[in-house]
Protein backbone atom coordinates (compact mmCIF):
# COMPACT_ATOMS: atom_id res chain seq x y z
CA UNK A 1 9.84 3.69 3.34
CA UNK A 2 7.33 0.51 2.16
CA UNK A 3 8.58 -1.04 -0.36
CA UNK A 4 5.40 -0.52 -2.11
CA UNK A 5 5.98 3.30 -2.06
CA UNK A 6 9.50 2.72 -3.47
CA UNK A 7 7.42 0.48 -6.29
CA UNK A 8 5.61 3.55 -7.20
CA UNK A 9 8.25 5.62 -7.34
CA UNK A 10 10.11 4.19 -9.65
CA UNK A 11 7.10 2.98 -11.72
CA UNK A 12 6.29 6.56 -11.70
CA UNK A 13 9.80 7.90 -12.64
CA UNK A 14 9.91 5.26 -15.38
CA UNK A 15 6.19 6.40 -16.77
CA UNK A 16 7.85 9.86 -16.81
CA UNK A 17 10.70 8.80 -18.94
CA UNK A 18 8.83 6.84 -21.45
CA UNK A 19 6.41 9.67 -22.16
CA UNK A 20 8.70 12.26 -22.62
CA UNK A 21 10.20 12.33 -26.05
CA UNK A 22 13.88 11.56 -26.65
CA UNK A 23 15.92 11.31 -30.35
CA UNK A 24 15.43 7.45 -29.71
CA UNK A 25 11.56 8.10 -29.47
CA UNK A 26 11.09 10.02 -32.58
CA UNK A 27 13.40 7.47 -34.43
CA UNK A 28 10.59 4.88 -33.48
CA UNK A 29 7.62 6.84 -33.77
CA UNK A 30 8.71 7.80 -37.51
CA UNK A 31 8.98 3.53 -37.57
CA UNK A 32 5.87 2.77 -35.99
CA UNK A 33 3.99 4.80 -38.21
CA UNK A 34 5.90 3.06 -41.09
CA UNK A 35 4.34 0.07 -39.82
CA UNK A 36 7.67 -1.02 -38.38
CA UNK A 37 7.16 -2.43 -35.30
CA UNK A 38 10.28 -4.42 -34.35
CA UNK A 39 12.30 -1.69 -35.74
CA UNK A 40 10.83 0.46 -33.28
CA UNK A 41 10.15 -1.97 -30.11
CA UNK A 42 14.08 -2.52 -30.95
CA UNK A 43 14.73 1.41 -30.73
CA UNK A 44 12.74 2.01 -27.47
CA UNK A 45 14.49 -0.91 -25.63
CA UNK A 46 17.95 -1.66 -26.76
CA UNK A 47 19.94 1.46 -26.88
CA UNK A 48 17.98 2.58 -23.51
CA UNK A 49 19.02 -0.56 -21.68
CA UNK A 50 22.68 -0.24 -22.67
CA UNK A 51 22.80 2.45 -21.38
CA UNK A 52 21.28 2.32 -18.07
CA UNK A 53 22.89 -1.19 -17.40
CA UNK A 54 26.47 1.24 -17.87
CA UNK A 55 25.23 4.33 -15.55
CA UNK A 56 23.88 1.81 -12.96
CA UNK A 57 27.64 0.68 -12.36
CA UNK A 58 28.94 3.98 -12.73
CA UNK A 59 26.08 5.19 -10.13
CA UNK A 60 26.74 2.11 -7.59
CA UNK A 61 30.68 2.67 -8.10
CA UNK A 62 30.46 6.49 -7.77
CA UNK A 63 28.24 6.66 -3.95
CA UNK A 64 30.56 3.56 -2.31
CA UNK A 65 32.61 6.99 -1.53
CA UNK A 66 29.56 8.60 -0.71
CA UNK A 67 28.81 9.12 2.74
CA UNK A 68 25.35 8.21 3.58
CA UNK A 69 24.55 11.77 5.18
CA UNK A 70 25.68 13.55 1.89
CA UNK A 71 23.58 10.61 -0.01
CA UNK A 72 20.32 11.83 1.94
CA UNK A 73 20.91 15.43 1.05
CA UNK A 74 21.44 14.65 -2.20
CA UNK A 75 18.22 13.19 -2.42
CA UNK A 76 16.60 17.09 -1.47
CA UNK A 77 18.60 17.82 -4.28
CA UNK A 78 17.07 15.27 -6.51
CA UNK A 79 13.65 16.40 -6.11
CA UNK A 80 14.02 19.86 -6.18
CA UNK A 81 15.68 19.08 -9.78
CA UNK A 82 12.73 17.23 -10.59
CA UNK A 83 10.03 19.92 -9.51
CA UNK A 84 12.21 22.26 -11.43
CA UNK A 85 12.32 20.20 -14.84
CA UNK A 86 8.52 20.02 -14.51
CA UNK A 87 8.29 23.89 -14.44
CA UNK A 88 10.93 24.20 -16.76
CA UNK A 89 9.55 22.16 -19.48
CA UNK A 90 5.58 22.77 -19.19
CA UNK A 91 6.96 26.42 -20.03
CA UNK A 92 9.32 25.32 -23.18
CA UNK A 93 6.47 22.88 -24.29
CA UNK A 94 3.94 25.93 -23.95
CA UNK A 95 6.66 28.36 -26.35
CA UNK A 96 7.01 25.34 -29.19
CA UNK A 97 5.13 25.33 -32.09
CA UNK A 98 3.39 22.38 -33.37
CA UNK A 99 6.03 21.83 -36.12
CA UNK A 100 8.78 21.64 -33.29
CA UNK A 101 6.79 18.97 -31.65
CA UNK A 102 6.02 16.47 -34.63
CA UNK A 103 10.02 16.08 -35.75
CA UNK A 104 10.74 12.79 -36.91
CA UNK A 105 14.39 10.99 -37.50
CA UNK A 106 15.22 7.97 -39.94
CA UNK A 107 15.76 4.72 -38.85
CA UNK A 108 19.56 4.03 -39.52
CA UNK A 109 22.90 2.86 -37.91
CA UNK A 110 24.44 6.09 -37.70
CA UNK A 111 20.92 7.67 -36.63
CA UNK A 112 20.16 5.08 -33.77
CA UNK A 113 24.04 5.67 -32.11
CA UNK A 114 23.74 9.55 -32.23
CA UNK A 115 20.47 9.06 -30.13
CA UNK A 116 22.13 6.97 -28.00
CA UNK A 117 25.00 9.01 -27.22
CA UNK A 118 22.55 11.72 -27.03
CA UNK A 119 20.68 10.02 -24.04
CA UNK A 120 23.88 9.29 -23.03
CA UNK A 121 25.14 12.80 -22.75
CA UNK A 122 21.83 14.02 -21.47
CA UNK A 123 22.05 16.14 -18.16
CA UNK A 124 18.50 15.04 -17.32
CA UNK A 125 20.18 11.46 -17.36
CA UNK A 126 22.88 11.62 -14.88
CA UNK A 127 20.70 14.14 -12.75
CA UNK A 128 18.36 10.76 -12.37
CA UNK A 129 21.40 8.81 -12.08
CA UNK A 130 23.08 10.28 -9.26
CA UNK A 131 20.82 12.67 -7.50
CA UNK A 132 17.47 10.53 -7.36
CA UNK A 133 18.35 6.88 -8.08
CA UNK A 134 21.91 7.24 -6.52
CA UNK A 135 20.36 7.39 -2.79
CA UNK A 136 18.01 4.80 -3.56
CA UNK A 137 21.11 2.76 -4.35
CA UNK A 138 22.85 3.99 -1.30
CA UNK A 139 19.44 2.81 1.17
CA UNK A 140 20.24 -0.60 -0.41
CA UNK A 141 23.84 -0.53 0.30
CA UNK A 142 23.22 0.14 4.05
CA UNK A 143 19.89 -1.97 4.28
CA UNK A 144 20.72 -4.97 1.64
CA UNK A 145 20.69 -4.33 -1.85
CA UNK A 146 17.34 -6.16 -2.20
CA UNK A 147 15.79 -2.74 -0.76
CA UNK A 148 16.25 -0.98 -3.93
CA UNK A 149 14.68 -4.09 -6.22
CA UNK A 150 11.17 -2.39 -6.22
CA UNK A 151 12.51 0.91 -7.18
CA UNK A 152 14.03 -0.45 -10.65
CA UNK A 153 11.81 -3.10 -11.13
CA UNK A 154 8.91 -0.50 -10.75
CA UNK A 155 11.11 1.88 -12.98
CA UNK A 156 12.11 -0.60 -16.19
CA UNK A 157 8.44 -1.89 -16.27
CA UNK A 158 7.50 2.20 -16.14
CA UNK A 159 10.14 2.93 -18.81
CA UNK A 160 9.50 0.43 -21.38
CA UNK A 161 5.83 0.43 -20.93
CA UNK A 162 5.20 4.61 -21.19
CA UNK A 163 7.99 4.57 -24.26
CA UNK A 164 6.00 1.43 -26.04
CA UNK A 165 2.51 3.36 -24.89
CA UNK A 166 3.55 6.61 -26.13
CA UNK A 167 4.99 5.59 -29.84
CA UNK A 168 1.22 3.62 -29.88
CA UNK A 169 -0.80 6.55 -28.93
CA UNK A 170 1.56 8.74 -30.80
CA UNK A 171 1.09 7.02 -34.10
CA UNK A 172 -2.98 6.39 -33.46
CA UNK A 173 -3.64 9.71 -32.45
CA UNK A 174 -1.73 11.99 -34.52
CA UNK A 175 -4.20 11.38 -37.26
CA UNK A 176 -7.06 12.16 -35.15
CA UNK A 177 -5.75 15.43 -33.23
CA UNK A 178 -2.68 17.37 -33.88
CA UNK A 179 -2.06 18.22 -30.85
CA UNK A 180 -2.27 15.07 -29.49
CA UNK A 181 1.48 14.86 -28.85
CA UNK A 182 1.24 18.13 -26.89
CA UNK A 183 -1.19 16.94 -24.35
CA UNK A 184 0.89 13.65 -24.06
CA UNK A 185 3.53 15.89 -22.93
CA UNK A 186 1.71 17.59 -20.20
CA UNK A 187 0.33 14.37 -18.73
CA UNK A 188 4.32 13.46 -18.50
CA UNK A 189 5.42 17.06 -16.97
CA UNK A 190 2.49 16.79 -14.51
CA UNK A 191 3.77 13.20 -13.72
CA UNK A 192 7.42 14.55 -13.09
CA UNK A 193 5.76 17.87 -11.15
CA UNK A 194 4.40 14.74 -8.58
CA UNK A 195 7.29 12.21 -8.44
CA UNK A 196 9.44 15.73 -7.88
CA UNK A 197 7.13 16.47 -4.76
CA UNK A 198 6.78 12.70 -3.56
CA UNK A 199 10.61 11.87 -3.67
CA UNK A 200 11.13 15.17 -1.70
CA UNK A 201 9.25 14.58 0.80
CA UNK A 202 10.24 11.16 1.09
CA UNK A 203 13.89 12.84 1.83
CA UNK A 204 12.94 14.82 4.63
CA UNK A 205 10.66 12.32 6.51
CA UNK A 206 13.40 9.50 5.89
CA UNK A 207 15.76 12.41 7.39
């Protein structure tokens, strides 16, 4: 695959992630409207790099026992999860009310690890891990490791700019429409419904 295409892949994934809302995100939405902006630029890039920098070892330890054919199918695997998510949260979004979606958390030590450790624990995280960024990984073990540079690079620049984006629009909007939040949310599960369709068919024409 170009590496262009693997750019916007992972700059798509990482828009994804930064749209849709996390403990960490509500910490620093509930900061940014405080007028707290390092508090919350702090929250949305910190704990999120920790822990990425730890499953990105874990991920490149785990598939150098992977076989690369089981690495490919994974990768069908990987973006059927992702078309699925889509589906599965444009329902739950449609069933919440509008005080589900505007929680907010405090900003404190205790607060800030228990979202971590929630994004930690997250299914949705390892699932990106190991079944979509896992064979990406594995491509750049059998190509050269530089391979899978426009992947992440496209990913942490589509992470940290859709988290810092959405806490902004968040915290302007929510004063001017309600449901502003809400249609944030279906731009991101639209986003994931395409990345899930793009990275699977990038599996079966790499095949």
């Amino acid at each position: 695959m170009p590496l262009m295409d693997l750019l916007l892949l992972g700059a798509g994934m990482g828009v994804v992630g930064g749209l849709m809302p996390s403990p960490l995100h509500l910490i620093a939405i509930t900061q940014a409207a405080l007028g707290r902006w390092l508090r919350a630029l702090f929250v949305l890039i910190v704990p999120p790099l920790v822990v990425d920098g730890l499953l990105l070892l874990i991920t490149v330890f785990f598939y150098q026992y992977i076989p690369p054919a089981i690495a490919h199918d994974v990768a069908y695997g990987g973006g059927a999860i992702l078309i699925g998510f889509a589906v599965f949260y444009f329902i739950e979004m449609r069933r919440k009310t509008r005080t589900e979606l505007a929680g907010s958390a405090a900003f404190t030590y205790a607060s800030v690890s228990v979202a971590t450790l929630a994004q930690l624990t997250a299914p949705g995280t390892w699932i990106y891990w190991l079944a979509v960024a896992g064979p990406i990984i594995e491509e750049g073990r059998q190509r050269g490791y530089w391979h899978a540079v426009p992947f992440f690079a496209g990913s942490l620049i589509g992470y940290y700019g859709g988290a810092v984006l959405s806490v902004w629009l968040i915290t302007w909007g929510a004063s001017l429409n309600r449901h502003f939040k809400k249609h944030l949310m279906t731009v991101a599960n639209a986003l994931l419904f395409v990345m899930g369709v793009f990275y699977f068919v990038r599996a079966y024409i790499g095949h």
